[in-house]
N, C-alpha and C. Protein backbone atom coordinates (compact mmCIF):
# COMPACT_ATOMS: atom_id res chain seq x y z
N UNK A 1 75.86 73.85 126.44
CA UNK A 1 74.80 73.21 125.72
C UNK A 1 75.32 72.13 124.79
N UNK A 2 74.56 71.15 124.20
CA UNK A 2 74.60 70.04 123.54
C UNK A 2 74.09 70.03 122.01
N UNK A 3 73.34 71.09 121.80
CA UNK A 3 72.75 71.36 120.60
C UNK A 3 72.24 72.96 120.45
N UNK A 4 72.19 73.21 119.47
CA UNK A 4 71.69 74.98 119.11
C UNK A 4 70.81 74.50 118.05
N UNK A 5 69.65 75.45 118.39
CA UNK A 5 68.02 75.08 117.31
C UNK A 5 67.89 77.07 117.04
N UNK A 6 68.12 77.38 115.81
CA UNK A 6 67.92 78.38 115.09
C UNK A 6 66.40 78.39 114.78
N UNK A 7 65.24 79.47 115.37
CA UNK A 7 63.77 78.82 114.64
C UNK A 7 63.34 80.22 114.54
N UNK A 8 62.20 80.03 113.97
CA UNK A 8 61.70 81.33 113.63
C UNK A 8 60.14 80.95 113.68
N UNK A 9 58.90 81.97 113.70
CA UNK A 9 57.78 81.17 113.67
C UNK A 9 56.96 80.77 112.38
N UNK A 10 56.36 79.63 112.88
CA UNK A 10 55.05 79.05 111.88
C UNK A 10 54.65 79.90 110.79
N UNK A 11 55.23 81.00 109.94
CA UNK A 11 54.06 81.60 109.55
C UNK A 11 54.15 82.14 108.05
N UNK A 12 53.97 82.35 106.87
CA UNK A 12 54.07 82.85 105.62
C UNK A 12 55.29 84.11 105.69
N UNK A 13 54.47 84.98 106.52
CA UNK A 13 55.59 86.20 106.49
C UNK A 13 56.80 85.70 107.70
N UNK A 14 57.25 84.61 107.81
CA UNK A 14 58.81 84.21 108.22
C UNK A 14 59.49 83.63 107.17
N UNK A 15 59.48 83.47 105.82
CA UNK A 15 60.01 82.50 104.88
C UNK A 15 61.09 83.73 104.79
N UNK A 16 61.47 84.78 104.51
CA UNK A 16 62.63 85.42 104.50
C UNK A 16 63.44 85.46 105.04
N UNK A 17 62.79 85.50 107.18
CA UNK A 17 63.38 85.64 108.05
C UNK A 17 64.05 83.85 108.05
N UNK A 18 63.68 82.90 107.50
CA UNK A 18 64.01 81.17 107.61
C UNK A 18 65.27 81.58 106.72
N UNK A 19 65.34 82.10 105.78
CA UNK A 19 66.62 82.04 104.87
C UNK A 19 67.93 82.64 105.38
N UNK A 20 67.59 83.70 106.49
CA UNK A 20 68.53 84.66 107.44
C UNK A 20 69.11 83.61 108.48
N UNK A 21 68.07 83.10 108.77
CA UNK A 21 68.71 82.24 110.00
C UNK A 21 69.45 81.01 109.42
N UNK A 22 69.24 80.41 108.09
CA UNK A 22 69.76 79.29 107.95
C UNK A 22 71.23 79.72 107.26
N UNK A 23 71.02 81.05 107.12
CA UNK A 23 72.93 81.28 106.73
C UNK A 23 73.20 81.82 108.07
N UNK A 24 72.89 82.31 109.29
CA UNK A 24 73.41 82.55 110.50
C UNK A 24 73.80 81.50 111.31
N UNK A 25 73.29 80.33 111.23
CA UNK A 25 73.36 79.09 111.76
C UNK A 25 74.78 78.41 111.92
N UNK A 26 75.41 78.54 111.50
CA UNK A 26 76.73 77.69 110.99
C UNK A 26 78.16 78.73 112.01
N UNK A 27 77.57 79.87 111.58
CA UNK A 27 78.45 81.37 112.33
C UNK A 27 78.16 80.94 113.42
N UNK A 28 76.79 80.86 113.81
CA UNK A 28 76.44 81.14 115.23
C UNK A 28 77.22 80.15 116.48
N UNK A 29 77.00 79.22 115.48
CA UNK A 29 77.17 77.96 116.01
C UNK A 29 79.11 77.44 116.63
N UNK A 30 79.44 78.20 115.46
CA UNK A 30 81.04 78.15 115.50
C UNK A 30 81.19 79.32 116.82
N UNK A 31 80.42 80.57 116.66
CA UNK A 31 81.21 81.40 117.32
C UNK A 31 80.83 80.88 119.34
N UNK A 32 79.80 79.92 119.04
CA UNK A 32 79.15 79.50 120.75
C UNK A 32 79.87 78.60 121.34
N UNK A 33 80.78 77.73 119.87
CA UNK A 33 81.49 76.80 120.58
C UNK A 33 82.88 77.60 120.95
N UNK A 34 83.12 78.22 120.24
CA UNK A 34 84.33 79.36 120.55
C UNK A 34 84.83 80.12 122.24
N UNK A 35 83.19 80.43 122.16
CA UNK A 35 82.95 80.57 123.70
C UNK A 35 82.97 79.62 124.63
N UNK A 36 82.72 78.59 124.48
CA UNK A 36 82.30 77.13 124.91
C UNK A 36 81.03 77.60 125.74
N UNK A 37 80.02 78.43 125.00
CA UNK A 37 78.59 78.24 125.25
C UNK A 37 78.25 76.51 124.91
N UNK A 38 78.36 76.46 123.79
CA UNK A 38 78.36 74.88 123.39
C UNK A 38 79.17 73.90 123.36
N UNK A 39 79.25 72.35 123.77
CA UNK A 39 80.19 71.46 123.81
C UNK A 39 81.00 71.56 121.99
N UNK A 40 81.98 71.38 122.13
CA UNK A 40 82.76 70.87 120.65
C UNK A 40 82.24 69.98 119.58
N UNK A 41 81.32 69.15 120.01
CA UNK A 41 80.48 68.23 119.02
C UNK A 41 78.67 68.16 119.49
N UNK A 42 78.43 67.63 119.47
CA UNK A 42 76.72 67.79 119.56
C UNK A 42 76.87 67.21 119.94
N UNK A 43 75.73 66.87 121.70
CA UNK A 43 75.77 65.90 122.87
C UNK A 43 73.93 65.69 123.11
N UNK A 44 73.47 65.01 122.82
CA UNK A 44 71.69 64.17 123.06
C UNK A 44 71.21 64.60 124.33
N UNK A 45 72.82 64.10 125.02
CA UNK A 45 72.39 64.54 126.71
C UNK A 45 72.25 65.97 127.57
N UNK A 46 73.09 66.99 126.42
CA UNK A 46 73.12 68.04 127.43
C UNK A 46 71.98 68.73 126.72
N UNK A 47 71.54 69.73 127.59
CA UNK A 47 70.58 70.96 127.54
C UNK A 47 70.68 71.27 125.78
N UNK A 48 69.85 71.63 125.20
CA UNK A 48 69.35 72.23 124.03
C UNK A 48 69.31 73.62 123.79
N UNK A 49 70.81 75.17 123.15
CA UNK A 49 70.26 76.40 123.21
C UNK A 49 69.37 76.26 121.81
N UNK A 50 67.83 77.17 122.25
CA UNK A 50 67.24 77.72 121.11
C UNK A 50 67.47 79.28 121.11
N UNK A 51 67.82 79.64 119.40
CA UNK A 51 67.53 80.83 119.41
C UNK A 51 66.46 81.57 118.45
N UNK A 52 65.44 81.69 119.19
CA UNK A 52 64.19 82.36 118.32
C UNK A 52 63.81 83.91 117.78
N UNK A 53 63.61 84.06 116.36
CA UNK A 53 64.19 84.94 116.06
C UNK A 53 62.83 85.57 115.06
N UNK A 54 62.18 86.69 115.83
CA UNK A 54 61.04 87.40 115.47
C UNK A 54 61.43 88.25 114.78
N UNK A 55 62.69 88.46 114.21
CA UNK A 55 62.87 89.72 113.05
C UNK A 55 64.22 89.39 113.05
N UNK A 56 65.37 89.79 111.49
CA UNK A 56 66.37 89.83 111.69
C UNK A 56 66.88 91.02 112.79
N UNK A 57 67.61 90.52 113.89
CA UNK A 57 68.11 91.10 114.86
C UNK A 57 67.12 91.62 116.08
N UNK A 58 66.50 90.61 115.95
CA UNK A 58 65.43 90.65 117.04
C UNK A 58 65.39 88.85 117.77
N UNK A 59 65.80 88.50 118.58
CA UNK A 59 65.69 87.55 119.00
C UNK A 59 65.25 86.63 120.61
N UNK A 60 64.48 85.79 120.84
CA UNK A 60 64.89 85.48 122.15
C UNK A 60 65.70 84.13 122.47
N UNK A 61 66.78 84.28 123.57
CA UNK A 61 67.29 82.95 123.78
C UNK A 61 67.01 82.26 124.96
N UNK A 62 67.09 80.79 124.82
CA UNK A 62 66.23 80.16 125.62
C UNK A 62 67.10 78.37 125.92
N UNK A 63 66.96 77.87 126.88
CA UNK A 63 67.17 76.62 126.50
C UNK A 63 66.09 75.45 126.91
N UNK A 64 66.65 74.04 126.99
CA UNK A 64 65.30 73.29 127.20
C UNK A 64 66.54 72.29 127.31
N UNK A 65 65.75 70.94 128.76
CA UNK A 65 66.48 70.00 128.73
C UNK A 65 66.10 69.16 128.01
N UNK A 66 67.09 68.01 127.75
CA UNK A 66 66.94 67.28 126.27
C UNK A 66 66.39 66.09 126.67
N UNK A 67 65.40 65.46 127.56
CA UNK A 67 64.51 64.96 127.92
C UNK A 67 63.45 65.81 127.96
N UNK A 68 63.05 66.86 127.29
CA UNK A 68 62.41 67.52 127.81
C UNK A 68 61.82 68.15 126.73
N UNK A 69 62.03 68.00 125.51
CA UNK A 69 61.67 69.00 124.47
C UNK A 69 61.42 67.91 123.12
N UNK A 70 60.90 68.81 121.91
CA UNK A 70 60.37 68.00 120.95
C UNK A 70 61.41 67.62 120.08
N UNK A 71 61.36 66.45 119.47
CA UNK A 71 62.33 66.17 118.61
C UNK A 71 62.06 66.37 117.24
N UNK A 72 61.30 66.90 116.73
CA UNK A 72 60.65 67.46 115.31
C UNK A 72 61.44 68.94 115.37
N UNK A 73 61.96 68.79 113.82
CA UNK A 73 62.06 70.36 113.66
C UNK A 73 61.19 71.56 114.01
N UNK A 74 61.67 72.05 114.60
CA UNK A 74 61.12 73.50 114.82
C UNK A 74 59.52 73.30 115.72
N UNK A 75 60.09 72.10 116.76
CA UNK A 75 58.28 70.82 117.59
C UNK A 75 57.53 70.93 117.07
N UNK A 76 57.77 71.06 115.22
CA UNK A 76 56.61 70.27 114.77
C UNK A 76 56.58 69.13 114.02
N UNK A 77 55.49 68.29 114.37
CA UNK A 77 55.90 67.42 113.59
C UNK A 77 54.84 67.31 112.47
N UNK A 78 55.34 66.79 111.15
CA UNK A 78 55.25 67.34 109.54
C UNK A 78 54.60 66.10 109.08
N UNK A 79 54.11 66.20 107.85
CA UNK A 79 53.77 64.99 107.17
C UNK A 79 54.99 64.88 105.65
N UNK A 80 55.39 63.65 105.27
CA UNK A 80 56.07 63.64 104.62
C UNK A 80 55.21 62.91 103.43
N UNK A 81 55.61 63.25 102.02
CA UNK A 81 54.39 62.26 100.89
C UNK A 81 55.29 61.81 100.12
């Protein structure tokens, strides 16, 4: 893969589970390139892993080609003021 997207869902009761994943993120990320699940630097072109994560230690993994998926954090896109 070319990129790893850590997400969790839309919703009030995920703001805890957002703080879990954004310190897992960095680990995760090191330990995929380790594997060479993921390229050594971030690539636009290759495939996208997401890992979605409905509870700490509850997750599904998934990927998406990178023509193919949203470019907004977490596909949404936000209003900024």
């Amino acid at each position: 893969g070319g990129e790893l997207r850590v997400e969790v869902p839309d919703t009030n009761e995920s703001k805890e589970l957002m703080k879990f994943c954004r310190k897992l993120t960095v680990p995760l990320r090191a330990a995929m390139r380790e594997q060479k699940v993921l390229m050594a630097r971030e690539n636009p072109t290759r495939p996208v892993v997401h890992v979605f994560f409905i509870a700490p230690g509850c997750c599904y993994v998934g990927y998406s080609y990178s023509n193919n998926n949203s470019p907004f954090y977490m596909g949404i896109p936000r209003l900024r003021f």
